[in-house]
C-alpha atoms as a PDB file:
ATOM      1  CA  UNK A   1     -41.097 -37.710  -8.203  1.00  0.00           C
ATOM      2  CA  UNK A   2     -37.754 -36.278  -7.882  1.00  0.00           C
ATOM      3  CA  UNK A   3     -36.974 -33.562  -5.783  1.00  0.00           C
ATOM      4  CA  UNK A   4     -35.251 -30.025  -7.592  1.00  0.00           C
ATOM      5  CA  UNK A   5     -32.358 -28.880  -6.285  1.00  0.00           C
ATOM      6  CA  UNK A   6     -30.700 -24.901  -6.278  1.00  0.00           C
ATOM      7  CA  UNK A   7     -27.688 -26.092  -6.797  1.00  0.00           C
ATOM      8  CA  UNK A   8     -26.488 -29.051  -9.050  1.00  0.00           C
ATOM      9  CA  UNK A   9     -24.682 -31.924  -7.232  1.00  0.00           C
ATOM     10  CA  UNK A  10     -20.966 -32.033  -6.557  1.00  0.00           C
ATOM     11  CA  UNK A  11     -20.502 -28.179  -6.065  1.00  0.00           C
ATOM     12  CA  UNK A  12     -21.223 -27.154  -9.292  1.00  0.00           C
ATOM     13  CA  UNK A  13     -23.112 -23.672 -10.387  1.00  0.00           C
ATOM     14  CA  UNK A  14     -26.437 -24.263 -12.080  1.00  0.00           C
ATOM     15  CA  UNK A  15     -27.100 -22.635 -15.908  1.00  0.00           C
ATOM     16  CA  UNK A  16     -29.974 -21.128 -15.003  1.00  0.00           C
ATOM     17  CA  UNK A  17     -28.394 -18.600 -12.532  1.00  0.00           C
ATOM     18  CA  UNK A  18     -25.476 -17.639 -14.801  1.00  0.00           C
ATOM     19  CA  UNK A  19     -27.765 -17.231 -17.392  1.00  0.00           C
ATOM     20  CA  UNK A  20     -30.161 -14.590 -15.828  1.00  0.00           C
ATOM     21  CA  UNK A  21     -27.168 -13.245 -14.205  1.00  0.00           C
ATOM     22  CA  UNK A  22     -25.368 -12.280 -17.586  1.00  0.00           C
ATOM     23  CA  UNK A  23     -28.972 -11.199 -18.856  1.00  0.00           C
ATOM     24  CA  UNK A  24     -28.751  -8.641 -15.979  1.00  0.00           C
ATOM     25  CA  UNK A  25     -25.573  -7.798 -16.244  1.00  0.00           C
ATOM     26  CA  UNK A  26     -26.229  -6.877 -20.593  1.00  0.00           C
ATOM     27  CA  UNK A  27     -29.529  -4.773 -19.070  1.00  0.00           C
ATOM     28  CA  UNK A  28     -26.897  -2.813 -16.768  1.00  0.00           C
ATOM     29  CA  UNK A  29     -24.629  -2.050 -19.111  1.00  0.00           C
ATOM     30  CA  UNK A  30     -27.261  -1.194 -21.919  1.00  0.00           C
ATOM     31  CA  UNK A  31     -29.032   1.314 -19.284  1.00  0.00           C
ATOM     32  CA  UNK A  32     -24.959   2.756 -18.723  1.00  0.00           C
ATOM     33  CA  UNK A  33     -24.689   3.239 -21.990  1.00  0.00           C
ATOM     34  CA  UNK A  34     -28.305   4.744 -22.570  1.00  0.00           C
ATOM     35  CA  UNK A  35     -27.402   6.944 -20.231  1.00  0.00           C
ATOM     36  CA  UNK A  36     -24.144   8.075 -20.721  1.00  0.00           C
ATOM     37  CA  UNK A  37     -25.039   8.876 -24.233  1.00  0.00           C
ATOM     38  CA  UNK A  38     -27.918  11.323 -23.005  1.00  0.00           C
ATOM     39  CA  UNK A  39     -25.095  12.901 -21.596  1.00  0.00           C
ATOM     40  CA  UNK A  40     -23.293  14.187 -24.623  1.00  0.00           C
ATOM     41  CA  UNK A  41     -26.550  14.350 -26.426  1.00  0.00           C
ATOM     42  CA  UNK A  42     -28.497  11.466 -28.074  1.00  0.00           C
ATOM     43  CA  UNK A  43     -30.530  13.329 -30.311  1.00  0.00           C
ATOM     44  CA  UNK A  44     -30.406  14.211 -33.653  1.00  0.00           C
ATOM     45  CA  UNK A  45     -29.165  17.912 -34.491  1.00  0.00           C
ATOM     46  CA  UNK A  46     -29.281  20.623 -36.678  1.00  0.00           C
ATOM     47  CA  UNK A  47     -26.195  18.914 -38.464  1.00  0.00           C
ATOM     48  CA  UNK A  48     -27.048  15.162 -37.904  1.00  0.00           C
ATOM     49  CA  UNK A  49     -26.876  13.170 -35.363  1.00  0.00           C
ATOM     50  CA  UNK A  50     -25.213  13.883 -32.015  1.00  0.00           C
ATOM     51  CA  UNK A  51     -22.589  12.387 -30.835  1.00  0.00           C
ATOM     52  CA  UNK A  52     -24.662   9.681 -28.223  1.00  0.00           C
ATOM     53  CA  UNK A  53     -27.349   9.167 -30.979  1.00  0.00           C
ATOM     54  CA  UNK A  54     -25.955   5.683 -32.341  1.00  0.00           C
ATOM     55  CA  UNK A  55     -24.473   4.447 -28.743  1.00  0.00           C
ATOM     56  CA  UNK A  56     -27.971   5.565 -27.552  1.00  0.00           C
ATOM     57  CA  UNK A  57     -29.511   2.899 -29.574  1.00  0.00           C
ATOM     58  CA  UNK A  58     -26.925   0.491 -29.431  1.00  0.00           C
ATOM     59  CA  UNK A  59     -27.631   0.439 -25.721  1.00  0.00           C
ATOM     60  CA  UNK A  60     -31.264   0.177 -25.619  1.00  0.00           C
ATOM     61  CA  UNK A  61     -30.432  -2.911 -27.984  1.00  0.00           C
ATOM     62  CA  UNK A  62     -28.116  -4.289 -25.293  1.00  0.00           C
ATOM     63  CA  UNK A  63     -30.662  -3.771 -22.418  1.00  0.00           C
ATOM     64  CA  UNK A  64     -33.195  -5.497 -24.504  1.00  0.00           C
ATOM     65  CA  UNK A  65     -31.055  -8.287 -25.536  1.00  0.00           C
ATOM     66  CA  UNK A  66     -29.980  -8.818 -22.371  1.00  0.00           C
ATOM     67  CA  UNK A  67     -33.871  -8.473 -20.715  1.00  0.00           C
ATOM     68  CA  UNK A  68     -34.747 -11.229 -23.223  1.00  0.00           C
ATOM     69  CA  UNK A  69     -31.963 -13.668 -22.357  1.00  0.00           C
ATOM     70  CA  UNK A  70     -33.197 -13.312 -18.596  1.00  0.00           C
ATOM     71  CA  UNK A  71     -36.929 -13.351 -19.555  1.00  0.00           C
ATOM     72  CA  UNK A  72     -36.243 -16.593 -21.405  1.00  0.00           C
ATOM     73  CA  UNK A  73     -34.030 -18.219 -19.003  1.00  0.00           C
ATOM     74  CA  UNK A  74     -36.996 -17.717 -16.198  1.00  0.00           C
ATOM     75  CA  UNK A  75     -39.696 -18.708 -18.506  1.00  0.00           C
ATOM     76  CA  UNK A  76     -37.708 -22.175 -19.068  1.00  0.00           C
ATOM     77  CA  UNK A  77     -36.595 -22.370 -15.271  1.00  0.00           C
ATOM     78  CA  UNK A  78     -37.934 -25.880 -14.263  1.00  0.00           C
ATOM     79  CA  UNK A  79     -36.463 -27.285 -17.994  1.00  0.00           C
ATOM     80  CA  UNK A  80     -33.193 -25.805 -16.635  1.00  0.00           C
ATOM     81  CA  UNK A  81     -33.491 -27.555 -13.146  1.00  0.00           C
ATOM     82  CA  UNK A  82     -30.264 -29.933 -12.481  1.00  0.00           C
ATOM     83  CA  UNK A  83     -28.398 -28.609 -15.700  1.00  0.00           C
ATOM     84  CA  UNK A  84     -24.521 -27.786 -15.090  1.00  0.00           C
ATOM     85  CA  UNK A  85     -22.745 -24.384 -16.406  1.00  0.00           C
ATOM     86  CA  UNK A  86     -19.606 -25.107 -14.863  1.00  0.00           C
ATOM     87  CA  UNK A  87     -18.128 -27.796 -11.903  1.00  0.00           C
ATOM     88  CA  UNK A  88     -15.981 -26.108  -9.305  1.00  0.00           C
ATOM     89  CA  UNK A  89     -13.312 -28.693 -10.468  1.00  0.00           C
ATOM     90  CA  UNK A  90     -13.748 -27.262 -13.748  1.00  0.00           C
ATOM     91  CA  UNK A  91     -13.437 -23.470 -13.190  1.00  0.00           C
ATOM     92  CA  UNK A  92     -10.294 -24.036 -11.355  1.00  0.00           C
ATOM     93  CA  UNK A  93      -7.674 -23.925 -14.541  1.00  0.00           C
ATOM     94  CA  UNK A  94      -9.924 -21.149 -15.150  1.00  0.00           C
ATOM     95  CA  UNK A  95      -9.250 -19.409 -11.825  1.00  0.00           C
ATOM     96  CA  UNK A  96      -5.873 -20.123 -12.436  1.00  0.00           C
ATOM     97  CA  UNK A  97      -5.459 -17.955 -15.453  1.00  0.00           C
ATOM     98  CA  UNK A  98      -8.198 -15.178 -14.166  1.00  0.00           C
ATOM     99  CA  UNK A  99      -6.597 -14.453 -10.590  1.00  0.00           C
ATOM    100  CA  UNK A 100      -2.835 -13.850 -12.115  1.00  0.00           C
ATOM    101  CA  UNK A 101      -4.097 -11.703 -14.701  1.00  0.00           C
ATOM    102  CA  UNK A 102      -6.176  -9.227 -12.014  1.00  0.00           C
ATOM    103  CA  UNK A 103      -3.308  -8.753 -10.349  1.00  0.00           C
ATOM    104  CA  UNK A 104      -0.840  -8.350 -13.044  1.00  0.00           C
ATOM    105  CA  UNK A 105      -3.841  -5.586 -14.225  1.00  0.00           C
ATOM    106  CA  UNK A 106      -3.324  -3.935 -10.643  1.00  0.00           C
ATOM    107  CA  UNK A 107       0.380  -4.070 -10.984  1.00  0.00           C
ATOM    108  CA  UNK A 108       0.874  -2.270 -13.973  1.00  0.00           C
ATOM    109  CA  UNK A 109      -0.748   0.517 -12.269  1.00  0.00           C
ATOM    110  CA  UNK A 110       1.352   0.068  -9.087  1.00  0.00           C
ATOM    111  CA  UNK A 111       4.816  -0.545 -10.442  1.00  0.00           C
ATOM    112  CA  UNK A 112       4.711   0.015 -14.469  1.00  0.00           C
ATOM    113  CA  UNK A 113       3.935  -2.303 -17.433  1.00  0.00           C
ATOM    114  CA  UNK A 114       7.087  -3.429 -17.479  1.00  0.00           C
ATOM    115  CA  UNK A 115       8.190  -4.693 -14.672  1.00  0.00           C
ATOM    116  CA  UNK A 116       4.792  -6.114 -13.968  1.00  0.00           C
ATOM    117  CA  UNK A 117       4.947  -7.765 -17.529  1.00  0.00           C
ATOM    118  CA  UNK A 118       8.361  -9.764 -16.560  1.00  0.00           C
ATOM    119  CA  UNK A 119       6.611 -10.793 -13.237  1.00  0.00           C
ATOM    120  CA  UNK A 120       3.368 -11.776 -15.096  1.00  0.00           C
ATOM    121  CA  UNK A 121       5.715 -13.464 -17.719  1.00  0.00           C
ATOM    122  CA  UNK A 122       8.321 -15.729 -14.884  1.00  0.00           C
ATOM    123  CA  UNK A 123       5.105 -16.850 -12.942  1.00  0.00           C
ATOM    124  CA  UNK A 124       3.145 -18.367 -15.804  1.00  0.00           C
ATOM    125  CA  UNK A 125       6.410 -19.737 -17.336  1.00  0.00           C
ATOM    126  CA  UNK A 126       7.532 -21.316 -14.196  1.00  0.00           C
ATOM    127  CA  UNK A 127       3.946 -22.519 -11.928  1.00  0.00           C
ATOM    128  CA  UNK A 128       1.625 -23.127 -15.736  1.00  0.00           C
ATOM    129  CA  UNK A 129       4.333 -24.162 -17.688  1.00  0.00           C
ATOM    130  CA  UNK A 130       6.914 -25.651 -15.539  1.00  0.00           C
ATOM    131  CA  UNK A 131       9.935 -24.109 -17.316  1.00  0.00           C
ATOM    132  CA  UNK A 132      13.288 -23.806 -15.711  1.00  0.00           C
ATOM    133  CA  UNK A 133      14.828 -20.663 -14.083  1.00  0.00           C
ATOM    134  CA  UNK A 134      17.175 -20.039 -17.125  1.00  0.00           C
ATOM    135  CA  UNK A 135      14.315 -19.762 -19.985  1.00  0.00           C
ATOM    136  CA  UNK A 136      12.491 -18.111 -17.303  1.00  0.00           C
ATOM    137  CA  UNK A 137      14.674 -15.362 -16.956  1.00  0.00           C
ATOM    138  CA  UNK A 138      15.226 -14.715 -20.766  1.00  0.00           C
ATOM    139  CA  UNK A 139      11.996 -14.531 -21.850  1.00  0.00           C
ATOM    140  CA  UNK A 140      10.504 -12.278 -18.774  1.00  0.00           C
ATOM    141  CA  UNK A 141      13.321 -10.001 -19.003  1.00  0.00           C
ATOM    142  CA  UNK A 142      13.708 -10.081 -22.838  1.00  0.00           C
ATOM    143  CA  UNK A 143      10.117  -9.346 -23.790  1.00  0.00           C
ATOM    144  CA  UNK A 144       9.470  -6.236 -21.306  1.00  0.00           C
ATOM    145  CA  UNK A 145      12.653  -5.274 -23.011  1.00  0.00           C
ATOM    146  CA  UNK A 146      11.757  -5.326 -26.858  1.00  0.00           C
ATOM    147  CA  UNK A 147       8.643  -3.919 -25.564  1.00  0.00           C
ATOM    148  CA  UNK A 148      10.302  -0.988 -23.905  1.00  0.00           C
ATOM    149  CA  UNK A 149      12.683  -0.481 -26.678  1.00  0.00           C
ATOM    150  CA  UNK A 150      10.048  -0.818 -29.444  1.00  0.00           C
ATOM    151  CA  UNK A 151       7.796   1.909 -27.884  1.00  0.00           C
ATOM    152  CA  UNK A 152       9.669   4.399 -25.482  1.00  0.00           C
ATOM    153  CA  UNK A 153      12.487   4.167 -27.892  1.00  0.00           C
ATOM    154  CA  UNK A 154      11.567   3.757 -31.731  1.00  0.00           C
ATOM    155  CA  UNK A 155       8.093   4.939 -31.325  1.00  0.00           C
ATOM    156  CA  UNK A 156       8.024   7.152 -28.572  1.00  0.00           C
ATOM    157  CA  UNK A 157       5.091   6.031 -26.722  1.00  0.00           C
ATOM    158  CA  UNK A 158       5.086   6.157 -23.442  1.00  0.00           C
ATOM    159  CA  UNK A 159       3.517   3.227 -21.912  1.00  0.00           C
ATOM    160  CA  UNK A 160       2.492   3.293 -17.592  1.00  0.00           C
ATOM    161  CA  UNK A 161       5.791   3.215 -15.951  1.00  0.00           C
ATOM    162  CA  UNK A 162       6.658   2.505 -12.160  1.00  0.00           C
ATOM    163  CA  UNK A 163       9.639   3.846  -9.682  1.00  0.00           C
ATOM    164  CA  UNK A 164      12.018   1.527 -11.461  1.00  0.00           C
ATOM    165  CA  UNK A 165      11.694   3.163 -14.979  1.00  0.00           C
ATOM    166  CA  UNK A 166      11.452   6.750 -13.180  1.00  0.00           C
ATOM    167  CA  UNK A 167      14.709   6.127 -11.345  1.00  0.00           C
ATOM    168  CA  UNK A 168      16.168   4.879 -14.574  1.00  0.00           C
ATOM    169  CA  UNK A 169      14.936   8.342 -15.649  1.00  0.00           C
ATOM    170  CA  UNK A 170      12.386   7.481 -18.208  1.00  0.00           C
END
């Protein structure tokens, strides 16, 4: 007889873990949303429905959905036993796409979209793509700067801007 293991071999996260915890994760949100639409009002009015009536269901939906994926993944927990979601060596390229985009996320609120775009730009062009300084520099500063002409300018929607942008007064 062969002994069960937690955790797969080789550092690896096992199925059955990611799989309740997403099925949690759907029964959080669903109970969010149930909530937040009794807020503005999840019944049905005079006039029809209120405005939380149809997220009201959709989230009881989601927190149902998301109690059955966990219900299911615990009801087949041995068959699960030993099975792989994802090797550490594996979620690594994935890593390396997640972490830049957090903080480019963070930095748009810090310094503006647009300077944070050309930084988000120049670091996947030159460490993921291995492109030279010379591209690198075109494209991160040419990009933020259609972008900034196309809506500030043309359009006239203001998009989050840092110091930079303020001191250029926009």
């Amino acid at each position: 007889m062969t002994e069960e293991r937690e955790t797969p071999a080789g550092g690896a996260v096992a199925t059955r873990w990611v799989e309740v915890a997403v099925g949690l994760v759907f029964v959080g949100l669903g109970f969010l949303v149930v909530a937040d639409s009794h807020r503005v009002g999840a019944s049905w009015g005079d006039d029809g429905p209120k405005s939380g009536y149809f997220p009201n269901i959709i989230g009881w939906i989601l927190a149902a959905s998301g109690a059955w994926i966990a219900g299911q993944t615990i009801y087949r927990w041995k068959r699960l036993a030993g099975q792989v979601f994802v090797t550490y060596a594996d979620f690594k390229p994935v890593l390396a796409m997640l972490l830049p985009t957090i903080a480019y996320v963070i930095l748009i609120k810090l310094i503006g979209i647009y300077v944070a775009s050309a930084l988000y730009i120049a670091g996947f062009m030159l460490f993921q793509g291995k492109y030279k300084w010379l591209p690198t520099l075109c494209v991160s500063l040419g990009v933020p700067g259609v972008i900034f002409a196309l809506f500030e300018i043309w359009f006239l929607i203001p998009l989050p801007k840092g110091p930079l942008e303020r001191m250029l007064g926009y």
